[in-house]
Protein backbone atom coordinates (compact mmCIF):
# COMPACT_ATOMS: atom_id res chain seq x y z
CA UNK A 1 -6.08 14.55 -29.38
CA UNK A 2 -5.29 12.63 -26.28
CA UNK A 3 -2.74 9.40 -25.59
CA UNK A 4 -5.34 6.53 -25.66
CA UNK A 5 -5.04 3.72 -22.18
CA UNK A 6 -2.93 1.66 -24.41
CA UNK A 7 -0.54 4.03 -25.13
CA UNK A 8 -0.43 5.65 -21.41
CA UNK A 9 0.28 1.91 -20.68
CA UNK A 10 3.39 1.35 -23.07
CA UNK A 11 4.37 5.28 -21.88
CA UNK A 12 4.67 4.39 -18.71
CA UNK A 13 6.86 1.71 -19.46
CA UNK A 14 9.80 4.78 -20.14
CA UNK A 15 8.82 6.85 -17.45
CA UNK A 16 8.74 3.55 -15.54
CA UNK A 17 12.66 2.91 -16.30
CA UNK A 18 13.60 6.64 -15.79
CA UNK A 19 12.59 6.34 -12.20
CA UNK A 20 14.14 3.39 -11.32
CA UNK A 21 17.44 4.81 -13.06
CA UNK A 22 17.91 7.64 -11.16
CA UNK A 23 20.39 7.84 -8.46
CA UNK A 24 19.28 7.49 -4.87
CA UNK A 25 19.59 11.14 -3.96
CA UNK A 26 17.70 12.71 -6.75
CA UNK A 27 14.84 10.43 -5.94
CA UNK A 28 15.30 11.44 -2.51
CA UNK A 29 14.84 15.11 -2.91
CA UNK A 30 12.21 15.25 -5.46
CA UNK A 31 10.08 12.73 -2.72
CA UNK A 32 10.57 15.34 0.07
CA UNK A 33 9.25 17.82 -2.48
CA UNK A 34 6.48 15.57 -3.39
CA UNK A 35 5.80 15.41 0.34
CA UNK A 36 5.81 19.12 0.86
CA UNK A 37 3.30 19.47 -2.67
CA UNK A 38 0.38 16.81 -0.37
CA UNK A 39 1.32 18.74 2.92
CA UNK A 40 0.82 22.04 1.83
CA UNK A 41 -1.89 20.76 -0.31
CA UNK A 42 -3.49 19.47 3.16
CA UNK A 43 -2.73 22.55 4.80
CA UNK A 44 -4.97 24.88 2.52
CA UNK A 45 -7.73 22.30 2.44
CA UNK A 46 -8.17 22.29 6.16
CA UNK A 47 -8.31 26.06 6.35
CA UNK A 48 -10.29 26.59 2.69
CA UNK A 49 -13.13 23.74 5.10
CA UNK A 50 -12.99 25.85 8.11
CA UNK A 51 -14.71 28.89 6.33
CA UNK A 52 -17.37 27.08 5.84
CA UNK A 53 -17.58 24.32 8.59
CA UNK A 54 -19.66 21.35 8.32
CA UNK A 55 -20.07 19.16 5.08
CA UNK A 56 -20.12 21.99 2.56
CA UNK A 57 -17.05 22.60 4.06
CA UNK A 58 -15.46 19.06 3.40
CA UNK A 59 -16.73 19.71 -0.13
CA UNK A 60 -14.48 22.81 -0.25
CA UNK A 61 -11.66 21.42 1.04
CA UNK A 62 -11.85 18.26 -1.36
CA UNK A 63 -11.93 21.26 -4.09
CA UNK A 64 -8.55 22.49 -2.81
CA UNK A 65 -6.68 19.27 -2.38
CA UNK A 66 -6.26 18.41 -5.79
CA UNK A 67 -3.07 21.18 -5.92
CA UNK A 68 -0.65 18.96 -4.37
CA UNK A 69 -0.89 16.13 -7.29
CA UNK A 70 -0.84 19.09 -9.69
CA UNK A 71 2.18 20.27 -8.12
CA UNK A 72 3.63 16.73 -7.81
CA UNK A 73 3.15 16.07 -11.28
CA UNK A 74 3.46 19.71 -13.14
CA UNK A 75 6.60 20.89 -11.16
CA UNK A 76 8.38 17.43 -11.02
CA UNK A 77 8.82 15.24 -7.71
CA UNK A 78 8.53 11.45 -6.79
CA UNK A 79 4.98 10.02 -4.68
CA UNK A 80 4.86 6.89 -3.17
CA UNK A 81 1.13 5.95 -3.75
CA UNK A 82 1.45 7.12 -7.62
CA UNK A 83 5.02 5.11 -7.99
CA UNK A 84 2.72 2.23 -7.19
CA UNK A 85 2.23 2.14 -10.85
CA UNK A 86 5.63 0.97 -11.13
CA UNK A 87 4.63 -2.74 -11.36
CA UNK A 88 3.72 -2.00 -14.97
CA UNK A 89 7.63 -2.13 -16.10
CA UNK A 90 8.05 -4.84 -13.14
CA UNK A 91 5.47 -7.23 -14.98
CA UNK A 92 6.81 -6.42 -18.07
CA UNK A 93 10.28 -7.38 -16.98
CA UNK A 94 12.23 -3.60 -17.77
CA UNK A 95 12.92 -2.83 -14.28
CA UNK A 96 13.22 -6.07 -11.52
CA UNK A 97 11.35 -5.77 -8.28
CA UNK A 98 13.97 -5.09 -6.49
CA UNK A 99 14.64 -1.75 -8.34
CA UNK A 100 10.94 -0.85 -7.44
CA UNK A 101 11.09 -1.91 -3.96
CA UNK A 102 14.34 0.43 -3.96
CA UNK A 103 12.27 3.51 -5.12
CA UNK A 104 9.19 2.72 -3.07
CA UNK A 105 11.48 2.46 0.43
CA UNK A 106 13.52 5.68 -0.36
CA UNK A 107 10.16 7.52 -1.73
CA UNK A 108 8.40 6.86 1.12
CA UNK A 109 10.68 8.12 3.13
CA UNK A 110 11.30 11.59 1.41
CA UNK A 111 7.69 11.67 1.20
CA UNK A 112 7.71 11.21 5.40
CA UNK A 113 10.12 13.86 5.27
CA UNK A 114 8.52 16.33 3.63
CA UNK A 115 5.34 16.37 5.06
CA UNK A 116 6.47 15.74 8.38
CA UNK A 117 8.39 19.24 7.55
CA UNK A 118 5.22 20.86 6.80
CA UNK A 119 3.43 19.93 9.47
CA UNK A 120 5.55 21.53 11.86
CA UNK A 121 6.24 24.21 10.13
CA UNK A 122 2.19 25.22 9.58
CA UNK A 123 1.86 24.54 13.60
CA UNK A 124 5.32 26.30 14.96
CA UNK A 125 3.95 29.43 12.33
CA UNK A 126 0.89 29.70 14.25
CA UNK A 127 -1.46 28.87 10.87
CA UNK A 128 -3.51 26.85 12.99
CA UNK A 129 -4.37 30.07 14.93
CA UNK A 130 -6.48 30.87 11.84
CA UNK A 131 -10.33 31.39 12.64
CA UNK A 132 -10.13 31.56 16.07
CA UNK A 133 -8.26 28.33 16.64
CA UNK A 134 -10.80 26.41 14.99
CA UNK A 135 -8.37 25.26 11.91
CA UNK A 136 -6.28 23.36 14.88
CA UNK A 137 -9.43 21.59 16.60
CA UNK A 138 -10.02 20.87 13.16
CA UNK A 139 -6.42 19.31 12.59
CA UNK A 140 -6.57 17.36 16.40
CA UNK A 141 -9.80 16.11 15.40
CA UNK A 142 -8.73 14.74 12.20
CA UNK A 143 -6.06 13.13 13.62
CA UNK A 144 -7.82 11.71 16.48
CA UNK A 145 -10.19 10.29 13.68
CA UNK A 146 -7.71 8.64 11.66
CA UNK A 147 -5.95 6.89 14.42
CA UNK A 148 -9.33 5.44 16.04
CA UNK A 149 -11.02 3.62 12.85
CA UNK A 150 -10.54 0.06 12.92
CA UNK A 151 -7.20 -1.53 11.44
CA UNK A 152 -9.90 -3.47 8.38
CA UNK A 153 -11.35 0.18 7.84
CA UNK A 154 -8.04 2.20 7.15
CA UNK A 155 -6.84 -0.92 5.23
CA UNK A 156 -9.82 -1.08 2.50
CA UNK A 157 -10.42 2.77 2.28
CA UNK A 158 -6.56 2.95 1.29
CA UNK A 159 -7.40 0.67 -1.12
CA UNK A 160 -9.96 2.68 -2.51
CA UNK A 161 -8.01 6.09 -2.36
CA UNK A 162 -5.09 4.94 -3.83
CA UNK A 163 -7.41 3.28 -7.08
CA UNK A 164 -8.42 6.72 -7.54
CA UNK A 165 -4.81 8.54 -6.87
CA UNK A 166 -2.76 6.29 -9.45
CA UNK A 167 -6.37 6.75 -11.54
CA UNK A 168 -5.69 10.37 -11.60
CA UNK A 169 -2.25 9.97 -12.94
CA UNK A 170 -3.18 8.06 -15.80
CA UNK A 171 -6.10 10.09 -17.06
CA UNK A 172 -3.25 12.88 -16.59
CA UNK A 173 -0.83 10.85 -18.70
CA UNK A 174 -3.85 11.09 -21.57
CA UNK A 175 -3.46 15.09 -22.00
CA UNK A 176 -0.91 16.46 -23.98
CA UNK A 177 -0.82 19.79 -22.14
CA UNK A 178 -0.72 21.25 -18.76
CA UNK A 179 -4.21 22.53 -18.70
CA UNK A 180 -5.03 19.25 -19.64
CA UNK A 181 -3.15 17.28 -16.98
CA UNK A 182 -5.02 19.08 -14.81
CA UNK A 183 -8.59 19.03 -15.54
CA UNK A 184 -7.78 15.46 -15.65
CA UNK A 185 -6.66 14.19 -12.64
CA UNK A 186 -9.11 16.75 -10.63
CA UNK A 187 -12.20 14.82 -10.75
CA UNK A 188 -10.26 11.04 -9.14
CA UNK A 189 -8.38 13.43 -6.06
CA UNK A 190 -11.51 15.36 -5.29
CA UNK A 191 -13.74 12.23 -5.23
CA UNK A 192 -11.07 9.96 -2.56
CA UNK A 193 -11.22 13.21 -0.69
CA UNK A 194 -14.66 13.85 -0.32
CA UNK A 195 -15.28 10.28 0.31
CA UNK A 196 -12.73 10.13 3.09
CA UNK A 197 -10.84 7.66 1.88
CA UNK A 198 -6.86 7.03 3.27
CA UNK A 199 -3.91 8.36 1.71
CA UNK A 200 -0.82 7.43 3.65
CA UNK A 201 1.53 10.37 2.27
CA UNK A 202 -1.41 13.03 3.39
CA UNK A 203 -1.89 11.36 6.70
CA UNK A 204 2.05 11.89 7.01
CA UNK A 205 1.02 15.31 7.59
CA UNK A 206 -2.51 15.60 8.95
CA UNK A 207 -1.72 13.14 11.61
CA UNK A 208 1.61 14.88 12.76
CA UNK A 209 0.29 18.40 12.49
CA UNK A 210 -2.80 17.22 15.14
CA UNK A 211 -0.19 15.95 17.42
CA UNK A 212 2.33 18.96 16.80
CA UNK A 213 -1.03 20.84 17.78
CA UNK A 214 -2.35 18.89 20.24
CA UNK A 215 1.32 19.49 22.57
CA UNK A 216 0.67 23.52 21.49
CA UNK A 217 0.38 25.02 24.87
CA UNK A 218 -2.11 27.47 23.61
CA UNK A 219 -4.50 25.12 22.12
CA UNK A 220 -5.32 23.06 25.22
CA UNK A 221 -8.33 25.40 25.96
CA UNK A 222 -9.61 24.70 22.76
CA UNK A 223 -9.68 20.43 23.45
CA UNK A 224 -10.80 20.60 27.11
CA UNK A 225 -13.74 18.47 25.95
CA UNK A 226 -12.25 15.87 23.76
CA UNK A 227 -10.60 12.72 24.70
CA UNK A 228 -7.52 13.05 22.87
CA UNK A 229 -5.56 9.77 24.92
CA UNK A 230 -5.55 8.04 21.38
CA UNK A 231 -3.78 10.46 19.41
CA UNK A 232 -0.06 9.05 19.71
CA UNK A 233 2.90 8.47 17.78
CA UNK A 234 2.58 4.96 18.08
CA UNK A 235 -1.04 5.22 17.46
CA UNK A 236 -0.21 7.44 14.39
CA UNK A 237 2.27 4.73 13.21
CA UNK A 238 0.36 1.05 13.40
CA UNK A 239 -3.22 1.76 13.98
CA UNK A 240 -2.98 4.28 11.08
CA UNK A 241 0.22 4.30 8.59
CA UNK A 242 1.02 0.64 8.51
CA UNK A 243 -2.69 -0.49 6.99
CA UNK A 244 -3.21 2.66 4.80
CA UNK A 245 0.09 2.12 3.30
CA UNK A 246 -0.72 -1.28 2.61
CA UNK A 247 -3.89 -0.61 0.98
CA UNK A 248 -2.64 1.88 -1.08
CA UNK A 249 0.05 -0.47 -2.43
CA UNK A 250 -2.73 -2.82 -3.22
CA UNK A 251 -4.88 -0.44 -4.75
CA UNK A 252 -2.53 1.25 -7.01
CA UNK A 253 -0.05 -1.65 -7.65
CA UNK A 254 -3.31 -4.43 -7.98
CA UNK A 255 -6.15 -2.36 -9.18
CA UNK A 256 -4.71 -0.58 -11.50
CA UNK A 257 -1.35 -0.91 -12.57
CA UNK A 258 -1.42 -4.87 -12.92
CA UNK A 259 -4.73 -4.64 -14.52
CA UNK A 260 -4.26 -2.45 -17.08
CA UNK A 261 -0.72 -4.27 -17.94
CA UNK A 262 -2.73 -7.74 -18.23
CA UNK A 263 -5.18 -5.42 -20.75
CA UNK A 264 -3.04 -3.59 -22.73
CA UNK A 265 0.62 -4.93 -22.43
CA UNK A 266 0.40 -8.81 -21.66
CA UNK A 267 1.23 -11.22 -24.42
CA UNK A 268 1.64 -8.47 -26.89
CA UNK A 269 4.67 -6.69 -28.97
């Protein structure tokens, strides 16, 4: 038996209140943990790609990425793009939207933390060193990727990650059982993945850890040929962050979370 989408929907409504009950530093250290889950979740899909190369090895990596929700939501922490499904108790007036815009602003930043933390730790460790250096042009190239698509681009394909991300969570929400949860939300993660679609709390770490690279004294042999003069902070920051973020709000808060409140919760008991 499995929780049907109109109970998931009046669930959420408790699990909606919990979160914006707790204090301020709870929430705070279960997003940095959430943070560290996608990093290191990022991490292992950029080396499980470079054994392969290519797009089979895109496919792979997609495979391995889906271990940072499972962490997130098996071993307890606090993600920005899947709190977008906090409108659900803000439309049905048990939380105000201030209370949400609390938990989004202080789960973000854990979340930065967090990965941020990762990143530098997986470059200052030498991990990138793996397979000849290859798993840190992979990382520089990423980066350079993600900061050089056009504002509209990053904007609509975090929409259409973050559909899928809050997506997963729910189907998860329908198992009653850890093996469950995670056969669940594996198919929605893989798929924004392998379509390349924007997640801002995974860019918070594949976008630091090609710049933490990129200024790695012994990688500069490796980049000779690429242009790298758009991989910045700042570039990082508005040309990436800023529209992904927004599109993820819109596609988890919008496309899912208001829609299946006007569905299953609206004008009912």
């Amino acid at each position: 038996m499995i929780n049907t989408p109109e109970e998931i929907a009046k669930n959420y409504i408790a699990v909606g209140k919990r979160k914006a009950a707790m204090s301020p530093g709870r929430v705070f250290v279960l997003a940095v943990l959430a943070g560290m889950f996608i990093a290191l979740a990022g991490s292992g899909a950029s080396a499980a790609s470079c054994t392969i190369g290519g797009s089979a090895g895109k496919l792979v990596g997609a495979c391995v990425f889906p271990a940072g929700l499972t962490l997130v939501l098996l071993a307890g922490s606090e993600l920005f793009t899947g709190n977008c499904l906090l409108i659900i108790p803000v439309l049905q007036k048990e939380i105000t939207p201030r209370a949400m815009m609390k938990n989004w602003v202080i789960v973000y930043s854990g979340n930065f933390a967090g990965s941020i933390l990762v990143a530098w730790m997986v470059v200052s460790a030498h991990q990138t060193a793996m397979f000849d250096g290859q798993m840190a042009v992979g990382m520089i190239q990423t980066a350079l990727a993600k900061v050089s698509m056009p504002f509209t681009d990053a904007f609509l394909k975090g929409i259409l990650c973050n559909i899928l991300v809050c997506l997963a969570v729910w189907v998860s929400f329908a198992a009653k059982d850890a093996a469950g949860k995670v056969i669940a939300l594996f198919y929605p993660v893989m798929l924004f993945v392998v379509c390349g679609f924007e997640h801002s709390i995974a860019n918070m770490f594949y976008c630091p850890a090609g710049l933490f690279a990129m200024a790695a004294p012994e990688y500069e042999r490796l980049m000779t040929a690429v242009d790298v003069s758009d991989l910045t902070w700042a570039g990082f920051f508005v040309k990436n962050l800023l529209p992904v973020t927004l599109g993820n709000i819109v596609g988890g808060a919008v496309f899912v979370g208001a829609v299946y409140w006007f569905v299953y919760l609206k004008d009912k008991e």
